[in-house]
N, C-alpha and C. Protein backbone atom coordinates (compact mmCIF):
# COMPACT_ATOMS: atom_id res chain seq x y z
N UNK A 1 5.81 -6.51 -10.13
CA UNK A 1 7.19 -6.28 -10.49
C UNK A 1 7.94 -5.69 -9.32
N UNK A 2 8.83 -6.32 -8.62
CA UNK A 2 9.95 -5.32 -7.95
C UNK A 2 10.92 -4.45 -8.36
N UNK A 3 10.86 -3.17 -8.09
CA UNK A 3 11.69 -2.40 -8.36
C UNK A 3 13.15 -2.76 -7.79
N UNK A 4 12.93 -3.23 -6.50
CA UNK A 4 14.08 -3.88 -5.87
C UNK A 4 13.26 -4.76 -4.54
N UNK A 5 14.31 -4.87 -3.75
CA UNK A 5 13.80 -6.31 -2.81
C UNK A 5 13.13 -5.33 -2.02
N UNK A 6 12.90 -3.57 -1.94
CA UNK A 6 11.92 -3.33 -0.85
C UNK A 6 10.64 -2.68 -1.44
N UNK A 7 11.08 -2.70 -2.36
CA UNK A 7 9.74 -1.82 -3.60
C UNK A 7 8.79 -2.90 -4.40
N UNK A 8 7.61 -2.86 -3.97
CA UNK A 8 6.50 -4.11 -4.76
C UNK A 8 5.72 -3.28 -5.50
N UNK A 9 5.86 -3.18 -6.94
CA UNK A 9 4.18 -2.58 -7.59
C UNK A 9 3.36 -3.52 -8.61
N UNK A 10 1.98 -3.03 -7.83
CA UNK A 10 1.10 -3.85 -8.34
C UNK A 10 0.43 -2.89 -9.19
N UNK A 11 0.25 -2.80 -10.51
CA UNK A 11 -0.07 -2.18 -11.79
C UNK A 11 -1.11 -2.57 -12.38
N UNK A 12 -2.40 -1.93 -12.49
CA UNK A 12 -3.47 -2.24 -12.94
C UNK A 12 -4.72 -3.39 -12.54
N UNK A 13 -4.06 -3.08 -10.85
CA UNK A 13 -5.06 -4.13 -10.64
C UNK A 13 -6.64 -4.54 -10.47
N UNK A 14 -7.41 -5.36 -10.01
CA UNK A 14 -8.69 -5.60 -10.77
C UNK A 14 -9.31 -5.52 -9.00
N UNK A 15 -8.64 -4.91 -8.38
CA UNK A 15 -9.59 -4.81 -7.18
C UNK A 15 -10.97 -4.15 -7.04
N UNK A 16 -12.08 -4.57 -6.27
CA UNK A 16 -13.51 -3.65 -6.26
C UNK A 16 -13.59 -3.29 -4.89
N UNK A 17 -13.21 -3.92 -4.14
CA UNK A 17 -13.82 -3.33 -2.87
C UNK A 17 -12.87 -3.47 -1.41
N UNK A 18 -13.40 -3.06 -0.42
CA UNK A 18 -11.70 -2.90 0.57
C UNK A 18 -11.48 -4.14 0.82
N UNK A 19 -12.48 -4.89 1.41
CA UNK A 19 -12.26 -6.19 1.64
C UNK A 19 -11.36 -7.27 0.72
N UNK A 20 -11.77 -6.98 -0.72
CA UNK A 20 -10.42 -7.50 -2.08
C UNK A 20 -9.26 -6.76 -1.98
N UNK A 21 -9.28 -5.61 -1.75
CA UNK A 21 -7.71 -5.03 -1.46
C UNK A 21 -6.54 -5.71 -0.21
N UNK A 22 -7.44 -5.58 1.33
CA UNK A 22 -7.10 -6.12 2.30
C UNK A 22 -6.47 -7.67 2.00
N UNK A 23 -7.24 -8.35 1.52
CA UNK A 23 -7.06 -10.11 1.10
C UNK A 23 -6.16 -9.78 -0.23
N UNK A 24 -5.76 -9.10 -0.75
CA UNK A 24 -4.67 -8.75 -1.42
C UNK A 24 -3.43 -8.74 -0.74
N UNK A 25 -3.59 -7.84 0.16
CA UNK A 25 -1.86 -7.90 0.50
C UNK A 25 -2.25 -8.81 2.08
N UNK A 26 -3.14 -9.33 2.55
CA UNK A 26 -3.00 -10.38 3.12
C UNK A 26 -2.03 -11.62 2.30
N UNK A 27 -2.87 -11.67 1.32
CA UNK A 27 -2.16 -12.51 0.01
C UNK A 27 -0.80 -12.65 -0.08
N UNK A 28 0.03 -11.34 0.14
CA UNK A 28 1.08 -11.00 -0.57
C UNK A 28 2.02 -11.35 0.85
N UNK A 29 1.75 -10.97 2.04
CA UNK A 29 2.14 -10.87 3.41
C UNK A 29 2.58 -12.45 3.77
N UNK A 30 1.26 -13.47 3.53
CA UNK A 30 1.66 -14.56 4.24
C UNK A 30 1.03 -15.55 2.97
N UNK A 31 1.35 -16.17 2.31
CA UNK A 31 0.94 -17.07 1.15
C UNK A 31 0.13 -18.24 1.95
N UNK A 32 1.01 -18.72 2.46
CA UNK A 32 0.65 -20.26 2.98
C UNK A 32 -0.39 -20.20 3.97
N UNK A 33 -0.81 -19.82 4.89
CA UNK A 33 -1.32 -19.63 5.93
C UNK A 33 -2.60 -18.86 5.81
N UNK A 34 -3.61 -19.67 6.12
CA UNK A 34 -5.24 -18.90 5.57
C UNK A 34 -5.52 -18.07 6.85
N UNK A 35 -5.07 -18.72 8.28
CA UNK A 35 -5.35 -18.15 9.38
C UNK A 35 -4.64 -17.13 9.91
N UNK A 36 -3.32 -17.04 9.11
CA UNK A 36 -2.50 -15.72 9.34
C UNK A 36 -2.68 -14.74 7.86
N UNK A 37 -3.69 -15.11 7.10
CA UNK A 37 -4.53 -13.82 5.97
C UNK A 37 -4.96 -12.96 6.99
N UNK A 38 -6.41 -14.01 7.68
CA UNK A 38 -7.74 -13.70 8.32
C UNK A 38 -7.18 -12.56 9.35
N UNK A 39 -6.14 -12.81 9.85
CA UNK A 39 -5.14 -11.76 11.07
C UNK A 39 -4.63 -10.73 10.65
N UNK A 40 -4.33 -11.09 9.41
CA UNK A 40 -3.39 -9.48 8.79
C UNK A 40 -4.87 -8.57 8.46
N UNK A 41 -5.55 -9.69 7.86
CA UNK A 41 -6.93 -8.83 7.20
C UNK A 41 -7.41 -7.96 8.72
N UNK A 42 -7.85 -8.76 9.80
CA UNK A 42 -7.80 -8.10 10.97
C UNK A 42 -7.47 -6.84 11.25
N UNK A 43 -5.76 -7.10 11.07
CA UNK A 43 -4.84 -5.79 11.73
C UNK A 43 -5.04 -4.62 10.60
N UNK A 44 -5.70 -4.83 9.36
CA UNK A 44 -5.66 -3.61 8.28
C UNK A 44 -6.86 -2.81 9.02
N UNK A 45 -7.96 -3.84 9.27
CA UNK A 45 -9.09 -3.05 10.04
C UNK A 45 -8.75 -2.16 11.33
N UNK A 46 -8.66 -2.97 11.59
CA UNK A 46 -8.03 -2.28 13.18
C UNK A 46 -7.39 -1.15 12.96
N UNK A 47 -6.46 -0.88 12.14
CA UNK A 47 -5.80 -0.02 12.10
C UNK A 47 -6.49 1.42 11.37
N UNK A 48 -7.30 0.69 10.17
CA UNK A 48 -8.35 2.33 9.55
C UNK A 48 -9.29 2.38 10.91
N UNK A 49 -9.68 1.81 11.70
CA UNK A 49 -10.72 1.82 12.34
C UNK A 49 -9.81 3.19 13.34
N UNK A 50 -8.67 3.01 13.86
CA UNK A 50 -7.76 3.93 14.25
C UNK A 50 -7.80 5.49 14.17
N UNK A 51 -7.90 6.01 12.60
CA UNK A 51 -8.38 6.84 11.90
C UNK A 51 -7.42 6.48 10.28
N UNK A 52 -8.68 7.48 9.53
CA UNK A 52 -8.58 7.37 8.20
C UNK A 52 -6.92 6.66 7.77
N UNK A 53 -7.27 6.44 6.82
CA UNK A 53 -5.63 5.94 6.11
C UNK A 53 -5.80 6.69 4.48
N UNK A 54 -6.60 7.64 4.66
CA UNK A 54 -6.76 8.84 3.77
C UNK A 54 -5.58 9.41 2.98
N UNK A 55 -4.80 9.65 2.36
CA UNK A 55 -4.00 10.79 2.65
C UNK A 55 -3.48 11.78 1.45
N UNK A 56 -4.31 11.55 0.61
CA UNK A 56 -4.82 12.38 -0.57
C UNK A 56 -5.86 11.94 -1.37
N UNK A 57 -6.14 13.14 -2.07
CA UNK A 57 -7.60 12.59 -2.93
C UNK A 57 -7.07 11.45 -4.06
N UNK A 58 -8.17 10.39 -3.67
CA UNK A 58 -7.89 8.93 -4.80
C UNK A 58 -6.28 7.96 -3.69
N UNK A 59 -6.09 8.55 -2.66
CA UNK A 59 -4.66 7.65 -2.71
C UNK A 59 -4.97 7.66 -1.30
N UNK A 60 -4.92 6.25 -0.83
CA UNK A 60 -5.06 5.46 0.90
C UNK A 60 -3.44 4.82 0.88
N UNK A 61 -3.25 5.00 2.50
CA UNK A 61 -2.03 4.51 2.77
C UNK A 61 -2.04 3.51 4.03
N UNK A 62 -3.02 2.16 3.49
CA UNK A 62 -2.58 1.03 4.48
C UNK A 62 -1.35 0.78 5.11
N UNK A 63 -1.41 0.70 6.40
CA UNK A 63 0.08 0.50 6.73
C UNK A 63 -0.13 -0.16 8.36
N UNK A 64 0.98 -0.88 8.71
CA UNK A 64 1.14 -1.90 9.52
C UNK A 64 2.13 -2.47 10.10
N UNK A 65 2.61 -2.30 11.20
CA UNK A 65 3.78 -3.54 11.97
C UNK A 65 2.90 -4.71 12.49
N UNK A 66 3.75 -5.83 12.62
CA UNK A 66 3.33 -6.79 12.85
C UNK A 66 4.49 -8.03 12.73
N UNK A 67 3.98 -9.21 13.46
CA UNK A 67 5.13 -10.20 13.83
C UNK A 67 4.61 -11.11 12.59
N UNK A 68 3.64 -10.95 12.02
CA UNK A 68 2.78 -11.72 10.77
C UNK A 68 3.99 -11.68 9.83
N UNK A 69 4.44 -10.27 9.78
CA UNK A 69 5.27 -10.02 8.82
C UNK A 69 6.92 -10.03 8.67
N UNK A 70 7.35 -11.02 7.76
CA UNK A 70 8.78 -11.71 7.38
C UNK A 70 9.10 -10.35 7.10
N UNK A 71 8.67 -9.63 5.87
CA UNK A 71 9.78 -8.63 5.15
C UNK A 71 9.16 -7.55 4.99
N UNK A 72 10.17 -6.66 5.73
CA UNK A 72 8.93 -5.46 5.40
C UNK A 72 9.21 -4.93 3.98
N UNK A 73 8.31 -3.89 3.89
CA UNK A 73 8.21 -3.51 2.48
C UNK A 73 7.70 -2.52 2.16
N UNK A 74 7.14 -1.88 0.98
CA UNK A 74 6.42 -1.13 0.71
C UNK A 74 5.96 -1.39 -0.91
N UNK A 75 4.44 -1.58 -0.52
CA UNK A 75 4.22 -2.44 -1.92
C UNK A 75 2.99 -0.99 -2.52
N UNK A 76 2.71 -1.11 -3.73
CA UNK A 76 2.31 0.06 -4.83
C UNK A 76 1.33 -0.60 -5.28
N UNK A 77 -0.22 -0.15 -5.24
CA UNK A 77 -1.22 -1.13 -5.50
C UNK A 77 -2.08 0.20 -6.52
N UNK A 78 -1.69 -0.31 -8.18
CA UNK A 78 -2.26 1.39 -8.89
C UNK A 78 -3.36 0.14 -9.37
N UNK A 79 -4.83 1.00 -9.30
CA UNK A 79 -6.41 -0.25 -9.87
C UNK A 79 -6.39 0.02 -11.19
N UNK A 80 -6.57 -1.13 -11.60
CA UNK A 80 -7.53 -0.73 -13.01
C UNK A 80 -8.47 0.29 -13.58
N UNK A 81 -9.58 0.17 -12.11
CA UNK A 81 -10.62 1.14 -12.45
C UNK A 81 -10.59 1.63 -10.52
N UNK A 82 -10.88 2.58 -10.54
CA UNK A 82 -11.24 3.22 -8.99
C UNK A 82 -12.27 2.87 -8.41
N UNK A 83 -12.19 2.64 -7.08
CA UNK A 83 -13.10 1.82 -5.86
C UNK A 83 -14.11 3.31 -5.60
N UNK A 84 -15.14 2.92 -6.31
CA UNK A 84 -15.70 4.07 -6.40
C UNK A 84 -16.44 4.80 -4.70
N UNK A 85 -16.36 3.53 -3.27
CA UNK A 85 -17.07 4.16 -2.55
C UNK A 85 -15.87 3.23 -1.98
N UNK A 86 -15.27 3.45 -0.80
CA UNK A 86 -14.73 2.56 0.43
C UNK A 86 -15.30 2.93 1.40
N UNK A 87 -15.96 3.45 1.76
CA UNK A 87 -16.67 4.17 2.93
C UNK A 87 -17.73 5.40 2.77
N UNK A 88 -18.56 5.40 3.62
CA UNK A 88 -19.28 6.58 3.73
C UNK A 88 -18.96 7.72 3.41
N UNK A 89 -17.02 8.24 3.64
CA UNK A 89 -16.82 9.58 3.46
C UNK A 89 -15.51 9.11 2.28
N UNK A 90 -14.97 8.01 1.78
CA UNK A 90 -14.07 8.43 0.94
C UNK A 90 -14.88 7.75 -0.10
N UNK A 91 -14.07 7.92 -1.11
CA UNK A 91 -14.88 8.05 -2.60
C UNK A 91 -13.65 7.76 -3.35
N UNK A 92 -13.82 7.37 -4.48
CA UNK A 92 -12.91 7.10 -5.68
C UNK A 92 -11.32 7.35 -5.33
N UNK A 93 -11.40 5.99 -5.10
CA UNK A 93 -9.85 5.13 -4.57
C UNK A 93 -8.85 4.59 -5.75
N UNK A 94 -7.83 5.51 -5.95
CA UNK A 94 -7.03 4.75 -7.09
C UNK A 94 -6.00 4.60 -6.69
N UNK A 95 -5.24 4.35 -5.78
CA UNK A 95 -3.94 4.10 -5.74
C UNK A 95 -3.70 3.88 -4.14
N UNK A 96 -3.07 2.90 -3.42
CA UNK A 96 -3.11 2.08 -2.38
C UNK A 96 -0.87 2.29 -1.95
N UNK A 97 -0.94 2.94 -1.05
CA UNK A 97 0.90 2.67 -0.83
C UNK A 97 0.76 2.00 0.38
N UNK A 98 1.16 0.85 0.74
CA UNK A 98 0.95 0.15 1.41
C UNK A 98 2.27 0.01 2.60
N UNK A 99 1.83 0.62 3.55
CA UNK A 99 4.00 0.10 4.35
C UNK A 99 3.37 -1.33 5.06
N UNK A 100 4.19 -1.93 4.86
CA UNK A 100 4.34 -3.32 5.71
C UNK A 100 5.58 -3.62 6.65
N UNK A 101 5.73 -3.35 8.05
CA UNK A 101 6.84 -3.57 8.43
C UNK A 101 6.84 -4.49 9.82
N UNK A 102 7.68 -5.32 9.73
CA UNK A 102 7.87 -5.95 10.41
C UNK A 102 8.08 -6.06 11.59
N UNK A 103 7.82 -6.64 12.50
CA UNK A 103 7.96 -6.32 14.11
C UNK A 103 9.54 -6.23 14.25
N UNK A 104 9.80 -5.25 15.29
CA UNK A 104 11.54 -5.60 15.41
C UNK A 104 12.51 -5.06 14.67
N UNK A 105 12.05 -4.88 13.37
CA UNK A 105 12.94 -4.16 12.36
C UNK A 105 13.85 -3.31 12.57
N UNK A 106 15.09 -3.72 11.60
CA UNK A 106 16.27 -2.93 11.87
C UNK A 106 16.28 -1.44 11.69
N UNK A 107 16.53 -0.86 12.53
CA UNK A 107 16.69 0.47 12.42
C UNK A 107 16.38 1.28 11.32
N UNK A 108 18.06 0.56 10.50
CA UNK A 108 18.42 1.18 9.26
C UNK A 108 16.85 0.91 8.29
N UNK A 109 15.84 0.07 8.27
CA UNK A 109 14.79 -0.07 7.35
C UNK A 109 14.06 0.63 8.10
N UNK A 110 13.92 0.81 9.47
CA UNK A 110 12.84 1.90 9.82
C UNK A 110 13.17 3.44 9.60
N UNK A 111 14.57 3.84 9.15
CA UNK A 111 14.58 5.08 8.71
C UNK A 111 14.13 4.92 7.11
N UNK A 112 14.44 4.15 6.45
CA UNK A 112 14.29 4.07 4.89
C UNK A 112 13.00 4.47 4.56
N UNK A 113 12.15 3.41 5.19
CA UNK A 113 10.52 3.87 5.36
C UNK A 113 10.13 5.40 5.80
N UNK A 114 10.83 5.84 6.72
CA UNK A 114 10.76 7.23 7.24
C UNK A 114 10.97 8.15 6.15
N UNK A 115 12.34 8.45 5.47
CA UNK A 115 12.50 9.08 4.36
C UNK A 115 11.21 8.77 3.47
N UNK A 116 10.92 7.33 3.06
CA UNK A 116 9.88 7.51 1.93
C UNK A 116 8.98 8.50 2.04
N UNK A 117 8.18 8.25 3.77
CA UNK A 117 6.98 8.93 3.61
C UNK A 117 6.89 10.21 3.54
N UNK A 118 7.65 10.61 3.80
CA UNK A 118 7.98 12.38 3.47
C UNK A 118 7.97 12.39 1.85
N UNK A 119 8.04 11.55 0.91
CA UNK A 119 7.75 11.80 -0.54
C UNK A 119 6.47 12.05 -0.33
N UNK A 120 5.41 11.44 0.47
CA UNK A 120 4.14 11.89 0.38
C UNK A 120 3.60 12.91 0.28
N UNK A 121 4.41 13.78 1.28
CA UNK A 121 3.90 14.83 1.58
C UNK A 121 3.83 15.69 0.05
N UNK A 122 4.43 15.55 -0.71
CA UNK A 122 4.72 16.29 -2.54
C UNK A 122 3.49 15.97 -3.22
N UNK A 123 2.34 17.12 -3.05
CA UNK A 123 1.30 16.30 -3.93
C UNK A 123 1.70 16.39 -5.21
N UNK A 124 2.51 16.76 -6.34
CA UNK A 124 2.83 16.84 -7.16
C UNK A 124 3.38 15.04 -7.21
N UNK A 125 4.61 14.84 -6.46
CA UNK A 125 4.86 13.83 -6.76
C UNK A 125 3.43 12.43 -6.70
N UNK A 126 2.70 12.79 -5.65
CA UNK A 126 1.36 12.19 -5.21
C UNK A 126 0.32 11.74 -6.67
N UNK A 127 0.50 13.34 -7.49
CA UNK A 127 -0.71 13.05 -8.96
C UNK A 127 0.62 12.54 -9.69
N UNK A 128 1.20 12.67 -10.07
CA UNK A 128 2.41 11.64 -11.14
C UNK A 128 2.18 10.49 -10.83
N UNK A 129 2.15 9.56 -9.84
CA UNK A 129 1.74 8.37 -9.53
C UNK A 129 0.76 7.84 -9.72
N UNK A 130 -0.41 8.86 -9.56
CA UNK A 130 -2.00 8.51 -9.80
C UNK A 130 -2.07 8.85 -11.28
N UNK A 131 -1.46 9.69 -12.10
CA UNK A 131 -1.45 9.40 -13.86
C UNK A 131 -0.37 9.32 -14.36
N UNK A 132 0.08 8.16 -13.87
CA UNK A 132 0.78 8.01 -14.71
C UNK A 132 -0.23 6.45 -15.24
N UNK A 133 0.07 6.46 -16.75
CA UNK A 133 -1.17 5.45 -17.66
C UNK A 133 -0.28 3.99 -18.08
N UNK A 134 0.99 3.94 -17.61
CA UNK A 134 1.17 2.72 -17.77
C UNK A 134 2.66 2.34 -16.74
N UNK A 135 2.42 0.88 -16.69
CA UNK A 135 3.84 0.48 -15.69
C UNK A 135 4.80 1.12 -15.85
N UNK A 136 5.45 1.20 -16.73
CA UNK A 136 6.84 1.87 -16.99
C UNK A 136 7.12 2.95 -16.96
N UNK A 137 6.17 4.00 -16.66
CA UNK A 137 5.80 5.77 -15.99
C UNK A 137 5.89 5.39 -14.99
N UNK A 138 5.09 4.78 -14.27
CA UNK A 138 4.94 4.52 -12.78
C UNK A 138 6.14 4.19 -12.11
N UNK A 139 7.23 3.01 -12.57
CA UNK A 139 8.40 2.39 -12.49
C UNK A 139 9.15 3.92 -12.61
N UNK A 140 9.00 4.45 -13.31
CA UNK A 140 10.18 5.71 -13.42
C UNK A 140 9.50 6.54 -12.58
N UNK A 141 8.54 6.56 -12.00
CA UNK A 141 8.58 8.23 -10.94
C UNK A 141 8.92 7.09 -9.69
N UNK A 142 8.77 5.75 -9.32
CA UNK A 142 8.99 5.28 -8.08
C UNK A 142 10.96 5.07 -8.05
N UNK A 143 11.77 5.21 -9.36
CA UNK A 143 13.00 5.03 -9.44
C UNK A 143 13.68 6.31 -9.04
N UNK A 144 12.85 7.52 -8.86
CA UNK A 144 13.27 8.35 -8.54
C UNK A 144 13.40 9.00 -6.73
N UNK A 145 12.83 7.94 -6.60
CA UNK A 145 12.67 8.22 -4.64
C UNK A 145 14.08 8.40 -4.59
């Protein structure tokens, strides 16, 4: 569901492991193109390989520029059930904020993104997101950015 043309949430999804998450918003990034998935899937690695994309307990924040990418965005990936291991040191993964931004991007969207991530920093706002138990909770704490 879009909240609007820069807000994507994905609600209850059936992901198990990083590699299904990654080919997720590979998925979402470039539809048509199997060899520009395999690249985005790439650049997600590359980039945790960087350091963690940690950034509270249960909640990873994939994120990425790239010329792969038409529109940037910021897409909301809440699981069904939690990725119980992604790695050696993180553990039970429920909730994925994903920035996607585009090479080049206008200013004005690279501050927008800027403001968001400072919501992060609110772990309060951080657990409202992680329980909230159905779309339309979730939809109302992300209407409030």
């Amino acid at each position: 569901m879009d909240i609007n043309s820069f807000y994507h949430v994905c609600f209850n999804c059936e992901l198990k492991t990083k590699e299904e998450v990654y080919t997720f918003i590979a998925d979402m990034v470039c539809r048509d193109n199997p060899s520009q998935k395999e690249e985005i899937v790439n650049q997600l690695y590359q980039r945790e390989n960087v350091g963690s994309i940690l950034i509270a307990e249960h909640v990873m924040l994939p994120h990425m520029e790239s010329d792969l990418i038409e529109k940037s965005q910021i897409v909301f990936i809440h699981l069904a059930n939690p990725i119980q291991s992604w790695d050696e040191q993180t553990k039970d993964i429920r909730l994925f904020i994903v920035i996607l931004l585009k090479e080049n991007e206008q200013e004005q969207i690279k501050k927008r993104i800027s403001l968001f991530t400072r919501t992060l920093a609110d772990e309060a706002y951080l657990n409202r997101l992680l329980c909230s138990n159905d779309k339309e909770a979730f939809n109302q704490e992300l209407i409030k950015i």
